[in-house]
C-alpha atoms as a PDB file:
ATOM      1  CA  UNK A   1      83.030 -34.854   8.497  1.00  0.00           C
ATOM      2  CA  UNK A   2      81.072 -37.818   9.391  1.00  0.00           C
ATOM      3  CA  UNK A   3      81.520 -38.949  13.425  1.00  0.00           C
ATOM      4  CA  UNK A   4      81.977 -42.735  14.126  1.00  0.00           C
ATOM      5  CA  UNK A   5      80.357 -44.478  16.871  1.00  0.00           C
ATOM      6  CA  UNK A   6      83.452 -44.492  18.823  1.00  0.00           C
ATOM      7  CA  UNK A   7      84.178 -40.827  18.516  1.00  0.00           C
ATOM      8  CA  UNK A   8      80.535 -40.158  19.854  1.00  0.00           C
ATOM      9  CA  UNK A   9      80.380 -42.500  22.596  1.00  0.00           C
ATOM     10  CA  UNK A  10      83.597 -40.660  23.832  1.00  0.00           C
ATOM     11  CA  UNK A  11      81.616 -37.471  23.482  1.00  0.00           C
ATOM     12  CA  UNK A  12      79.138 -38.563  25.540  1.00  0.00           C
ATOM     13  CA  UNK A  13      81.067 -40.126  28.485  1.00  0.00           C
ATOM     14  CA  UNK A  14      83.084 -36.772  28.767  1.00  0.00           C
ATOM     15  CA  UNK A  15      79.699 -35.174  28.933  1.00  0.00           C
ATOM     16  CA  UNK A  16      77.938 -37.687  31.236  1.00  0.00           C
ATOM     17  CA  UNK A  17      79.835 -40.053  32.992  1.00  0.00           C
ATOM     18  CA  UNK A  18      79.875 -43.577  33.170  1.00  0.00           C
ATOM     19  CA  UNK A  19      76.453 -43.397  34.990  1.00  0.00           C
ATOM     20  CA  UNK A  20      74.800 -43.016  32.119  1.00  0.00           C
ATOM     21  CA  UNK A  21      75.923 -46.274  30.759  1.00  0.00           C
ATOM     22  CA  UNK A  22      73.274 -48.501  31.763  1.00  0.00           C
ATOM     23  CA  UNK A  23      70.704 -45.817  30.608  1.00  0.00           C
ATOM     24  CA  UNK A  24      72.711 -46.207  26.851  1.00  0.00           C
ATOM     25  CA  UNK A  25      72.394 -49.896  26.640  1.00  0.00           C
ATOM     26  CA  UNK A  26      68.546 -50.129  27.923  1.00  0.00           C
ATOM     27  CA  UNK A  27      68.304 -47.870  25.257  1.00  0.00           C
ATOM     28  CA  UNK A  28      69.737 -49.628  22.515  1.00  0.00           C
ATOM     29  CA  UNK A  29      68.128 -53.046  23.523  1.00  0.00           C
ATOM     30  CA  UNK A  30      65.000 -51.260  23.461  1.00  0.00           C
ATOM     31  CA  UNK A  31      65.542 -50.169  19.872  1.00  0.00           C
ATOM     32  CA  UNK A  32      67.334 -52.838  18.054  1.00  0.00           C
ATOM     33  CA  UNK A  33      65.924 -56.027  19.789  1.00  0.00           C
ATOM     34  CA  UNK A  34      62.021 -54.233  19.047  1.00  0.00           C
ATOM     35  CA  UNK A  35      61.289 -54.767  22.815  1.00  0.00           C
ATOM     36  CA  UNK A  36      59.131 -51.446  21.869  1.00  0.00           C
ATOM     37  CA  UNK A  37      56.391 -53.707  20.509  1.00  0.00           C
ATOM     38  CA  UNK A  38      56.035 -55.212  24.127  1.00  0.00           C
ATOM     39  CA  UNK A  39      53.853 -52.849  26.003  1.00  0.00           C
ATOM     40  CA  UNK A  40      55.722 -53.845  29.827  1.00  0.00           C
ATOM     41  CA  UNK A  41      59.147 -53.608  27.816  1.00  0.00           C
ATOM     42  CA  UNK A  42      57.705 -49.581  26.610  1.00  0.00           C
ATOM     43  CA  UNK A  43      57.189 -48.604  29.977  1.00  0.00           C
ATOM     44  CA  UNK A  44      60.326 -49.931  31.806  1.00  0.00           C
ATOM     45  CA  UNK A  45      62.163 -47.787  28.915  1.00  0.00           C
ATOM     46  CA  UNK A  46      59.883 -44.383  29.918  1.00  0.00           C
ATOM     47  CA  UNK A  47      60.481 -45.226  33.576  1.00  0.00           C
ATOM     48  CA  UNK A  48      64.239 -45.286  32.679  1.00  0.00           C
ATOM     49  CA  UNK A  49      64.224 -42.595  31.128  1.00  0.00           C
ATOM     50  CA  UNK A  50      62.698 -39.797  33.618  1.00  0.00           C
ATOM     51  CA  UNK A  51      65.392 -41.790  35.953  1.00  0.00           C
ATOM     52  CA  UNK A  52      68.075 -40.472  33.858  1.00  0.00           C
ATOM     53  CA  UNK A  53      70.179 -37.437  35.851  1.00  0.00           C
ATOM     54  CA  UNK A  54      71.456 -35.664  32.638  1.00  0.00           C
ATOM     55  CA  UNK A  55      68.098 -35.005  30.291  1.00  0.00           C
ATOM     56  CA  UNK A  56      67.610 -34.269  26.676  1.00  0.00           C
ATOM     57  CA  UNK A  57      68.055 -30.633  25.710  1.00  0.00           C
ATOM     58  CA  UNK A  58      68.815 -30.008  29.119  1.00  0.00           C
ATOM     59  CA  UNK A  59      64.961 -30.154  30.217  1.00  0.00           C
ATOM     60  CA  UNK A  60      64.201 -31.647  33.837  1.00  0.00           C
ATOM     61  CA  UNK A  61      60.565 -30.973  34.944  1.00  0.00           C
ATOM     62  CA  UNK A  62      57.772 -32.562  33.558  1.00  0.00           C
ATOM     63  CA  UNK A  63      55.826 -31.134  31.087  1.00  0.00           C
ATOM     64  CA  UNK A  64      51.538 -30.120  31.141  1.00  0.00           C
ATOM     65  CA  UNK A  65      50.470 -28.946  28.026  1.00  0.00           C
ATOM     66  CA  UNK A  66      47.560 -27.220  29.900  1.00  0.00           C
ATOM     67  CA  UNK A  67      44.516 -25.152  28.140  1.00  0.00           C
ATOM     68  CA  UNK A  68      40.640 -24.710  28.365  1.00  0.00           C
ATOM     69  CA  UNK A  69      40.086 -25.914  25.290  1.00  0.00           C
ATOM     70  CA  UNK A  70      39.716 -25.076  21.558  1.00  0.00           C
ATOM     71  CA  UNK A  71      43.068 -22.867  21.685  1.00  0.00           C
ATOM     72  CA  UNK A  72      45.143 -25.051  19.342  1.00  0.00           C
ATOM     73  CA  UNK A  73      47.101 -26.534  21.504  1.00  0.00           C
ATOM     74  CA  UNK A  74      47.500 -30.018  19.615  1.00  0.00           C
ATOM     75  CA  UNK A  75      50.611 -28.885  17.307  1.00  0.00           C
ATOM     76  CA  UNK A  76      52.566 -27.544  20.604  1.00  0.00           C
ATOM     77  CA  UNK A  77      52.535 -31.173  22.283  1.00  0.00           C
ATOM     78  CA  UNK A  78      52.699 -33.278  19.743  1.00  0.00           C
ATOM     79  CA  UNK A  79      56.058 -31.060  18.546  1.00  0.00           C
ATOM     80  CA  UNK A  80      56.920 -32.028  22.319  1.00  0.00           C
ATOM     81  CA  UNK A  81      55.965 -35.686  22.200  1.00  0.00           C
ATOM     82  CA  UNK A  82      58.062 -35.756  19.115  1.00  0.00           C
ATOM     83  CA  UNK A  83      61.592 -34.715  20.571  1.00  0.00           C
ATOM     84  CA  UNK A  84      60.979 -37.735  23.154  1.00  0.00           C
ATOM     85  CA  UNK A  85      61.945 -36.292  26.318  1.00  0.00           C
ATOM     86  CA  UNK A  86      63.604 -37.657  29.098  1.00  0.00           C
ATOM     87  CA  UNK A  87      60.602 -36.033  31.235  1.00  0.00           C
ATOM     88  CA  UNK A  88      56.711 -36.595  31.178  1.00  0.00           C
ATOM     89  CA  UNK A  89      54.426 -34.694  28.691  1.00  0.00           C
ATOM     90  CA  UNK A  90      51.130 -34.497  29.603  1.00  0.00           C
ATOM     91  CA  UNK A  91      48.029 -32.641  27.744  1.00  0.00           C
ATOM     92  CA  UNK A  92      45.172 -31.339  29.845  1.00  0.00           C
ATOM     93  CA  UNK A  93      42.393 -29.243  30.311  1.00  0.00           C
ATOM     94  CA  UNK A  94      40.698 -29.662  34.061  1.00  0.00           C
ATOM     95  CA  UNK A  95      43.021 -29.943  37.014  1.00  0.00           C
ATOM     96  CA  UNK A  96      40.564 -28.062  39.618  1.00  0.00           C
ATOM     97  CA  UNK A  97      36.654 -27.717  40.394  1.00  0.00           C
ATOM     98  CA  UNK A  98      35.781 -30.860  38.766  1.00  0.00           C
ATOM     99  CA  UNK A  99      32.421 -31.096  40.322  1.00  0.00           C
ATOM    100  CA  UNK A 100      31.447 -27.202  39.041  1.00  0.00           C
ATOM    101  CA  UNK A 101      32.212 -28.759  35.826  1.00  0.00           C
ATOM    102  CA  UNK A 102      30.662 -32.080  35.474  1.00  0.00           C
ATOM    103  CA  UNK A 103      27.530 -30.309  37.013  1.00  0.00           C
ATOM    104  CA  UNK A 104      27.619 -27.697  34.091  1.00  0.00           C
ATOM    105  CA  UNK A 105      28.202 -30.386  31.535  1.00  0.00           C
ATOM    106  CA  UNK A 106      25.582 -32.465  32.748  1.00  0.00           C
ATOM    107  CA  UNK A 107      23.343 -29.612  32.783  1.00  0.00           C
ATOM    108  CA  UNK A 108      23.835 -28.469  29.313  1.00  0.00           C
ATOM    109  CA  UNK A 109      24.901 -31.295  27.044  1.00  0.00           C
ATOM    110  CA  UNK A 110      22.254 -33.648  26.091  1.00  0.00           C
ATOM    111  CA  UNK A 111      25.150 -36.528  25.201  1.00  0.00           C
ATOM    112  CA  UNK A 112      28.081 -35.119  27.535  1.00  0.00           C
ATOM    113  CA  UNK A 113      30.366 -38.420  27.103  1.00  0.00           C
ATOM    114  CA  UNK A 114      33.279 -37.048  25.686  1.00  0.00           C
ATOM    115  CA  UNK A 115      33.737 -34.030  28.023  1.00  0.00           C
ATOM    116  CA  UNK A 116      33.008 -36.509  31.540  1.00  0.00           C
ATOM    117  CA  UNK A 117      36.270 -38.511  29.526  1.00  0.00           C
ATOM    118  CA  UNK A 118      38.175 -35.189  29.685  1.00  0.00           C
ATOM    119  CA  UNK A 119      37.150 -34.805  33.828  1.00  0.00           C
ATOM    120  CA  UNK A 120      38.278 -38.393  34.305  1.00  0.00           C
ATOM    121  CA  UNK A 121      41.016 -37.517  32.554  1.00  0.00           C
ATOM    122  CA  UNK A 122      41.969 -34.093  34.564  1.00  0.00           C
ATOM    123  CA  UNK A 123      40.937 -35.979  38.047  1.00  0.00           C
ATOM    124  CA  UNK A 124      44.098 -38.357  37.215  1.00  0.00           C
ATOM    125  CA  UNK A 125      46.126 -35.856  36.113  1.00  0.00           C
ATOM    126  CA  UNK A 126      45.567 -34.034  39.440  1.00  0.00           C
ATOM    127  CA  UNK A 127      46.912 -37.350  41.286  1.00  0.00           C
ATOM    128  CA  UNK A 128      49.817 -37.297  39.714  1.00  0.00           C
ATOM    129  CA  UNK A 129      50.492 -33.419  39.999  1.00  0.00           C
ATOM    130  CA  UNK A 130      49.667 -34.023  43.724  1.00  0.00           C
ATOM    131  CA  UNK A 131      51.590 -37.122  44.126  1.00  0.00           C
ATOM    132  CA  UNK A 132      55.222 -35.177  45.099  1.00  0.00           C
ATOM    133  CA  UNK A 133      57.181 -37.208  42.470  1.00  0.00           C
ATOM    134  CA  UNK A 134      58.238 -34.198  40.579  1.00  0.00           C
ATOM    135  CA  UNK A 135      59.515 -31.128  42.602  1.00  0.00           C
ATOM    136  CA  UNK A 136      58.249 -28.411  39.793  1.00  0.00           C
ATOM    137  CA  UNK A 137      56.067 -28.324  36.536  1.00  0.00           C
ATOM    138  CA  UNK A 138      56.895 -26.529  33.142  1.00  0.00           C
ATOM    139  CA  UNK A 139      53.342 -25.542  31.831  1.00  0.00           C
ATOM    140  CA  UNK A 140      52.651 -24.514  28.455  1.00  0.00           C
ATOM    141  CA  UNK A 141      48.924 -22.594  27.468  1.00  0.00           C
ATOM    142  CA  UNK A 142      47.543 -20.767  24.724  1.00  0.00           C
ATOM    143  CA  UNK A 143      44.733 -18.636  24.751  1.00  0.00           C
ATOM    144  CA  UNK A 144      42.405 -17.515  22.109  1.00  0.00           C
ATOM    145  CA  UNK A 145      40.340 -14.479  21.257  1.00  0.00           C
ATOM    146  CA  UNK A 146      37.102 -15.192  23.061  1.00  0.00           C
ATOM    147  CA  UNK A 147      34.296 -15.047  20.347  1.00  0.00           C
ATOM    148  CA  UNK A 148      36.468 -17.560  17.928  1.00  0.00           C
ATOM    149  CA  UNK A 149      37.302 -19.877  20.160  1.00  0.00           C
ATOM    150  CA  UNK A 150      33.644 -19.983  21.339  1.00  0.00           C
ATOM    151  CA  UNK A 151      32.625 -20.859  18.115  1.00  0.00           C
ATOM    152  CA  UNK A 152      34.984 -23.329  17.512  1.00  0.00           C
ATOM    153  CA  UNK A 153      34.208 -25.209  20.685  1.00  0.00           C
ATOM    154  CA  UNK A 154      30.630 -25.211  19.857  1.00  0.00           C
ATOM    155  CA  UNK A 155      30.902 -26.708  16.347  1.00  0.00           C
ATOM    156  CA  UNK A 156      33.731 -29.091  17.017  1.00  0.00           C
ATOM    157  CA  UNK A 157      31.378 -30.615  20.482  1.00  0.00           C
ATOM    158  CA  UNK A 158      28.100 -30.138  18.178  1.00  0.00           C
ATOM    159  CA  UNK A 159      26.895 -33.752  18.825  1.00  0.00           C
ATOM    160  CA  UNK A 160      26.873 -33.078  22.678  1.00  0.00           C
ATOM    161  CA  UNK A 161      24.504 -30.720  21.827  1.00  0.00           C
ATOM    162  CA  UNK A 162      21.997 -32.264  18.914  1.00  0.00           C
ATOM    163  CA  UNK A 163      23.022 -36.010  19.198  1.00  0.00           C
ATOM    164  CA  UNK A 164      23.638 -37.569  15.592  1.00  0.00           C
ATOM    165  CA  UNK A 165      23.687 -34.381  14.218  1.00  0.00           C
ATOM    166  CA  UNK A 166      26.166 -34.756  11.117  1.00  0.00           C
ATOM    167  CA  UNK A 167      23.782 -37.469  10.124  1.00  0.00           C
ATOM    168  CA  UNK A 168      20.418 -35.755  10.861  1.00  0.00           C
ATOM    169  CA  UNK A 169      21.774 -32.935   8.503  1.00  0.00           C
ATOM    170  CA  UNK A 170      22.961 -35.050   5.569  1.00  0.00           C
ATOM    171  CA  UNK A 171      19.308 -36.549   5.780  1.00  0.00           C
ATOM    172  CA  UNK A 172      18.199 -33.033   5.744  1.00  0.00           C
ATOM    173  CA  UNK A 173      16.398 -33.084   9.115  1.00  0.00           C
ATOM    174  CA  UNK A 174      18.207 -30.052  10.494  1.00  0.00           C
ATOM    175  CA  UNK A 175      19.145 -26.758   9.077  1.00  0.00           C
ATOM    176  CA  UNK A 176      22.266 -24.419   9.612  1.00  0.00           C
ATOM    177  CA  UNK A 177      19.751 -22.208  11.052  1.00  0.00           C
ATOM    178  CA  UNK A 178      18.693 -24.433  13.818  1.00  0.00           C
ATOM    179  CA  UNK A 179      22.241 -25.186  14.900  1.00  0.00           C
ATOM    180  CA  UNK A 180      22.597 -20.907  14.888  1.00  0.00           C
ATOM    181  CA  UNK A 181      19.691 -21.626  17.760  1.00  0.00           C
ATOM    182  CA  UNK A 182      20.900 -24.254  19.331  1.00  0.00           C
ATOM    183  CA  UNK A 183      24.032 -21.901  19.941  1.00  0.00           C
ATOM    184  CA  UNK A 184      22.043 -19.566  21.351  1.00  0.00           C
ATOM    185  CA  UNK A 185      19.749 -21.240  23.536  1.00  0.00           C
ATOM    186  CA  UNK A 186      21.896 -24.095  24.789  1.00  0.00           C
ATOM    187  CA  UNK A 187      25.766 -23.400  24.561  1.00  0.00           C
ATOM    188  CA  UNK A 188      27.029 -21.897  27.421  1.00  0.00           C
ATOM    189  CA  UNK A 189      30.715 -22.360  28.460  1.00  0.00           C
ATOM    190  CA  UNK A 190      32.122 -19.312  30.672  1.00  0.00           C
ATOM    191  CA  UNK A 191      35.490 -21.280  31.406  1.00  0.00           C
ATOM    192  CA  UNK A 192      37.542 -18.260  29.883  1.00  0.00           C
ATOM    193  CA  UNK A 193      36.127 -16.044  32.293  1.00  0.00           C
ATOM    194  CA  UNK A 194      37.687 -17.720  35.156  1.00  0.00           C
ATOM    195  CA  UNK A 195      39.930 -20.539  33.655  1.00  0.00           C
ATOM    196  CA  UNK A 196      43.584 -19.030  35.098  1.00  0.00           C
ATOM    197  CA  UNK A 197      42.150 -17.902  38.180  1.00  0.00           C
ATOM    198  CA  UNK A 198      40.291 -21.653  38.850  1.00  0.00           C
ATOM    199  CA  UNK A 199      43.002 -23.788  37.006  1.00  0.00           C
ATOM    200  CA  UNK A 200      46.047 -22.348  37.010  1.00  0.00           C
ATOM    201  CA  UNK A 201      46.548 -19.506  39.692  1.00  0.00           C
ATOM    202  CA  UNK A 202      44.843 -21.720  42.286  1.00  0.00           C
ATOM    203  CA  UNK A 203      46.654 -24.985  41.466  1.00  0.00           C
ATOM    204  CA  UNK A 204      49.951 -23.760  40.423  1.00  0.00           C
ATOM    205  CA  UNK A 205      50.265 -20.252  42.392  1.00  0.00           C
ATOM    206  CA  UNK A 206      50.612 -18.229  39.272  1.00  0.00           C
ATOM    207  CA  UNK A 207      48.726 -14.985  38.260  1.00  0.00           C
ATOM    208  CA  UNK A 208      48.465 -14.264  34.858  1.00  0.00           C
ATOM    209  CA  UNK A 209      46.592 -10.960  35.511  1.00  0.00           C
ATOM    210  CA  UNK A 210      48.760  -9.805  37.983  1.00  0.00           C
ATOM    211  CA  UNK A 211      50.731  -8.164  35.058  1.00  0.00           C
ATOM    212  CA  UNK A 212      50.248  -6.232  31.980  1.00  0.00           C
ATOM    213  CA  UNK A 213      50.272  -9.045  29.043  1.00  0.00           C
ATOM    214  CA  UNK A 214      52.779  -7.959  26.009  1.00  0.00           C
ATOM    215  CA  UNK A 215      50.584  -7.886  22.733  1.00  0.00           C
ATOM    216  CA  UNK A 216      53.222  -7.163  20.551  1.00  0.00           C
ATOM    217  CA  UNK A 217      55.538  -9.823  21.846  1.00  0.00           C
ATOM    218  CA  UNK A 218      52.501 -12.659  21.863  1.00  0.00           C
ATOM    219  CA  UNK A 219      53.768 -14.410  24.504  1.00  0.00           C
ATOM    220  CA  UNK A 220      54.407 -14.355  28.474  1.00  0.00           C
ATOM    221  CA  UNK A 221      56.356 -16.452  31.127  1.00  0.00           C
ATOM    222  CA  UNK A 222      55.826 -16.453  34.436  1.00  0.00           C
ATOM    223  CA  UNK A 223      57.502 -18.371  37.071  1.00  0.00           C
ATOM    224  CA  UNK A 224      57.545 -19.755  40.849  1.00  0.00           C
ATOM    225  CA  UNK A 225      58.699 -22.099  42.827  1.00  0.00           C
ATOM    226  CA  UNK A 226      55.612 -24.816  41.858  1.00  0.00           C
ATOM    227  CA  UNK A 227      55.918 -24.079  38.335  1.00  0.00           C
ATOM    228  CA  UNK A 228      57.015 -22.045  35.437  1.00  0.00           C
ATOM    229  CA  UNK A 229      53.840 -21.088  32.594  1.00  0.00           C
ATOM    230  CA  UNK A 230      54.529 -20.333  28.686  1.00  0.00           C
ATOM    231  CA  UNK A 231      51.905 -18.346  27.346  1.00  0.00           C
ATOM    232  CA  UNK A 232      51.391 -17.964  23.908  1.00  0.00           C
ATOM    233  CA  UNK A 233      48.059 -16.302  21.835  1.00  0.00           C
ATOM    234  CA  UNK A 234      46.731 -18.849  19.616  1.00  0.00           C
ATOM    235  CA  UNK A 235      47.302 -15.648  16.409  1.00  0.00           C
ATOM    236  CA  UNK A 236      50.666 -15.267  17.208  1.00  0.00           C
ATOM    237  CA  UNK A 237      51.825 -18.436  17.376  1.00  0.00           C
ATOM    238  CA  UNK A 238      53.279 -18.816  13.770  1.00  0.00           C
ATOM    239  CA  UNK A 239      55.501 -15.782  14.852  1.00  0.00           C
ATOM    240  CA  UNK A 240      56.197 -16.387  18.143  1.00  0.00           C
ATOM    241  CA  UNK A 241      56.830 -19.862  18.947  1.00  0.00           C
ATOM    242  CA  UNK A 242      60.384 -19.802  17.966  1.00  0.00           C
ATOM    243  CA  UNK A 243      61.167 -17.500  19.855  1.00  0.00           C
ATOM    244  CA  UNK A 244      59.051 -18.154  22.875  1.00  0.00           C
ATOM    245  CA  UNK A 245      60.013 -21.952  22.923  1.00  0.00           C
ATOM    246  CA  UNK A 246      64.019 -21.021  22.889  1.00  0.00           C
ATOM    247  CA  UNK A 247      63.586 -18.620  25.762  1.00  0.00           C
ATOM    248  CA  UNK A 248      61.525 -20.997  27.701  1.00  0.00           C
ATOM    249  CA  UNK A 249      63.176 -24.032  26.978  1.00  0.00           C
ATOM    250  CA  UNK A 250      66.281 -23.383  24.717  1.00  0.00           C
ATOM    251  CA  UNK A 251      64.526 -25.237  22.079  1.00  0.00           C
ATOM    252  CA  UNK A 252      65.313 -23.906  18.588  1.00  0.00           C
ATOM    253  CA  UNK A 253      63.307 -24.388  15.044  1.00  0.00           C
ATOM    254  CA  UNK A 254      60.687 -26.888  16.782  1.00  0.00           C
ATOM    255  CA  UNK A 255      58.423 -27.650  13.870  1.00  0.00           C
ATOM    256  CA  UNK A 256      54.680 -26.501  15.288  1.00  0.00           C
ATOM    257  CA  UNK A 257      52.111 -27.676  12.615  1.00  0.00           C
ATOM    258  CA  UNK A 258      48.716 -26.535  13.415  1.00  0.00           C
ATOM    259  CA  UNK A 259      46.796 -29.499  14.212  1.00  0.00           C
ATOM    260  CA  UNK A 260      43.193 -30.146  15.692  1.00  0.00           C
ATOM    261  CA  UNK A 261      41.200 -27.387  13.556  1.00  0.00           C
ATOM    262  CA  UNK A 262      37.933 -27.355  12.602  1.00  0.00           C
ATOM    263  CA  UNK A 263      38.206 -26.470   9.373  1.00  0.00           C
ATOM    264  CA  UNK A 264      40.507 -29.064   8.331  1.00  0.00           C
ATOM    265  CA  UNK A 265      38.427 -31.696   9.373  1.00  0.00           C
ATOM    266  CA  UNK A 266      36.011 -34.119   7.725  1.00  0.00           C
ATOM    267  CA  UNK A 267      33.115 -31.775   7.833  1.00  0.00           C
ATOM    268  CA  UNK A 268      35.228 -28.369   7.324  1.00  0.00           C
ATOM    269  CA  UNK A 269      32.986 -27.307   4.802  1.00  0.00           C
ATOM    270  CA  UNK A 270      29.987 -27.560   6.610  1.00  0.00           C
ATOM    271  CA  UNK A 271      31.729 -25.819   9.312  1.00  0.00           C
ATOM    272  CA  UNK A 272      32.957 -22.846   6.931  1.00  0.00           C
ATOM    273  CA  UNK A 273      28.850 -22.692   6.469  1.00  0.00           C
ATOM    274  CA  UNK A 274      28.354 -22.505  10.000  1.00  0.00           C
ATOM    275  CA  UNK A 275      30.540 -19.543  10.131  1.00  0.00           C
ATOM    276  CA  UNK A 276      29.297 -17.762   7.089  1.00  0.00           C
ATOM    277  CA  UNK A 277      25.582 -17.843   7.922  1.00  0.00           C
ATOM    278  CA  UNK A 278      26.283 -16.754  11.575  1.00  0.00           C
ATOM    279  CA  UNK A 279      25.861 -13.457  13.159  1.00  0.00           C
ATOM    280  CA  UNK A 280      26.077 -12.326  16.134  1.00  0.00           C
ATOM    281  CA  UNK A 281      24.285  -9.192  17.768  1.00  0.00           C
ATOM    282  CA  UNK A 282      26.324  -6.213  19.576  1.00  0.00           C
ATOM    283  CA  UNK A 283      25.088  -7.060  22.747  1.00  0.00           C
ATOM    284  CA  UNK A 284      26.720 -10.592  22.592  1.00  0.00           C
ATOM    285  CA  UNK A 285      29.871  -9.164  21.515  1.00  0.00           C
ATOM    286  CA  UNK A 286      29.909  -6.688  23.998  1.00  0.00           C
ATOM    287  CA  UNK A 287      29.465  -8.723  26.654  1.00  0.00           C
ATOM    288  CA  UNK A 288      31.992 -11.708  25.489  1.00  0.00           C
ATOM    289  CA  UNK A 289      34.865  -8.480  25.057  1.00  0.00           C
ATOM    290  CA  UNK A 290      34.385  -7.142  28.318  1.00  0.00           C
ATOM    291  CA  UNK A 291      35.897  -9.770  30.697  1.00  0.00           C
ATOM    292  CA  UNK A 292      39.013  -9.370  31.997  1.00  0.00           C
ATOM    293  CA  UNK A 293      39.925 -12.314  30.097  1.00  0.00           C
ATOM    294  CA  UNK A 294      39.326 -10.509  26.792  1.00  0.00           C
ATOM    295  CA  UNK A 295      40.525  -7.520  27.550  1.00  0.00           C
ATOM    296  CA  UNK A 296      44.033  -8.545  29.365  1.00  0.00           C
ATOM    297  CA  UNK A 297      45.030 -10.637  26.117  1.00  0.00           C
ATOM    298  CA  UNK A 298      43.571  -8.533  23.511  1.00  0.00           C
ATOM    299  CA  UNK A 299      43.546  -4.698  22.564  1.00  0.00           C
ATOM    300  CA  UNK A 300      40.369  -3.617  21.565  1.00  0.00           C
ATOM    301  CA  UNK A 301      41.893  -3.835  17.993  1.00  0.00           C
ATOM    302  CA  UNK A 302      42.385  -7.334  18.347  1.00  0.00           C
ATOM    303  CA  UNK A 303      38.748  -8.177  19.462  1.00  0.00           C
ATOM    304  CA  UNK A 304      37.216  -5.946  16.827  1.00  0.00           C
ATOM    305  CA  UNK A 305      39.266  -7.668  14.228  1.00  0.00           C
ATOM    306  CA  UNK A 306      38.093 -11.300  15.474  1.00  0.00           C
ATOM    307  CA  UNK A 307      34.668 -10.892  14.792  1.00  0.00           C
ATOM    308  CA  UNK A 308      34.632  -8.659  11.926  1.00  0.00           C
ATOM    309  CA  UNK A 309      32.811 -11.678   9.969  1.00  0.00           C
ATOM    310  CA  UNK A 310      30.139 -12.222  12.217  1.00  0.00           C
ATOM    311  CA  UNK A 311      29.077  -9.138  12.879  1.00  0.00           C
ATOM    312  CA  UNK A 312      24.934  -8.067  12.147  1.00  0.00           C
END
């Protein structure tokens, strides 16, 4: 049965009220006169939107997609950019301890550009979560087993390491090899170690290691009065973002597609390489699987399975 126009705008008065008129017809301006190619036009729209008193899907506080990074968290926010909200959604990485950072970046990157961006980025981000406009946050993170995701980071910031690298090696002036020692000798990046603790439990209030974390499930949500977290592991996330999104936010059959991988990217293959040739000694395994990081997200299944490929 096919609803008119009339027969829906009924629906939605008995739902919302006349005060949601006005918030109707910006709307349909917006749309049908094209104001959205005028940039001052775009933002009036956003800033009547998160005005609005009854939201989209029922969802009120603003939204931080909110990860160290290489955890896959691309698909999750743009599925959420998608819906377009009647709230913020933001994607960060840095909300806290800027200066440790930049000082480690500056200290190990030989072109750290793109990763003082993603400070700049986090230090304005951190304004607005400071500013008081919005009363609570709904955070979403993922987290990843610890030897992958290191991996992964490394390749996919490569160039802050050995500047023009994807052109050095098509000229043949480096070798797989000597990208094996450059992650060994200058990669360093500790931020799972004490990522929650420095960006989420001191800037939000909410321990993530103050409970047992449920493997099977895959997922975890806490909540206070600051902010509620959705925690998902990066290898369950085919299986359990239906179910974790719809208990967190009543969202059902969000299309996630995995975005933002290495693999998939221009230089995949010689990333697929990368990860054939490597391998890493028990020492550095032992010591990557035996913070609390590691082993509050992951059995010791888990871990062993991760880096089954690399192994010596």
């Amino acid at each position: 049965m096919t609803i008119t126009r009339w027969e829906k705008l009924n629906r939605h008065l008995g739902e919302q009220g006349l005060g949601a008129l006005p918030g109707w017809a910006a709307e349909w301006a917006y749309w049908n006169g094209r104001l959205y190619r005028i940039p001052v036009a775009t933002r009036l729209r956003t800033e009547l939107k998160y005005r609005q008193p009854h939201k989209k899907y029922g969802i009120t506080d603003p939204i931080i997609v909110y990860q160290m990074g290489k955890v896959g968290s691309s698909s999750v926010y743009d599925a959420l950019r998608d819906l377009d909200l009647d709230v913020p959604v933001y994607h960060a990485h840095v909300l806290n301890r800027f200066d440790v950072y930049e000082a480690g970046v500056r200290e190990t990157r030989a072109a750290p550009g793109n990763d003082l961006d993603v400070l700049s980025e986090g230090r304005a981000m951190r304004r607005i979560v400071d500013s008081g406009r919005w009363r609570a946050w709904s955070l979403i993170s993922l987290v990843r087993a610890p030897i992958p995701r290191a991996v992964s980071d490394f390749f996919e910031n490569v160039f802050a390491y050995i500047p023009d690298f994807f052109g050095r090696f098509e000229r043949g002036e480096i070798t797989l090899a000597e990208v094996s020692e450059t992650f060994w000798t200058r990669y360093q990046d500790f931020s799972p170690i004490h990522w929650f603790d420095d960006q989420v439990r001191d800037v939000f209030g909410i321990d993530v290691y103050a409970a047992p974390f449920p493997h099977a499930r895959g997922f975890a949500i806490y909540q206070n009065e600051r902010a509620r977290l959705l925690l998902m592991r990066l290898e369950d996330l085919n299986r359990c973002a239906p179910r974790a999104l719809d208990d967190y936010f009543g969202l059902r059959d969000l299309p996630l597609t995995v975005k933002n991988s290495a693999s998939t990217k221009a230089h995949g293959d010689l990333y697929r390489q990368f990860g054939d040739q490597l391998r890493l000694p028990d020492a550095y395994i032992q010591k990557m699987h035996s913070t609390a990081y590691a082993r509050h997200f992951y059995t010791p299944e888990d871990l062993e399975a991760s880096v089954a490929r690399w192994r010596e």
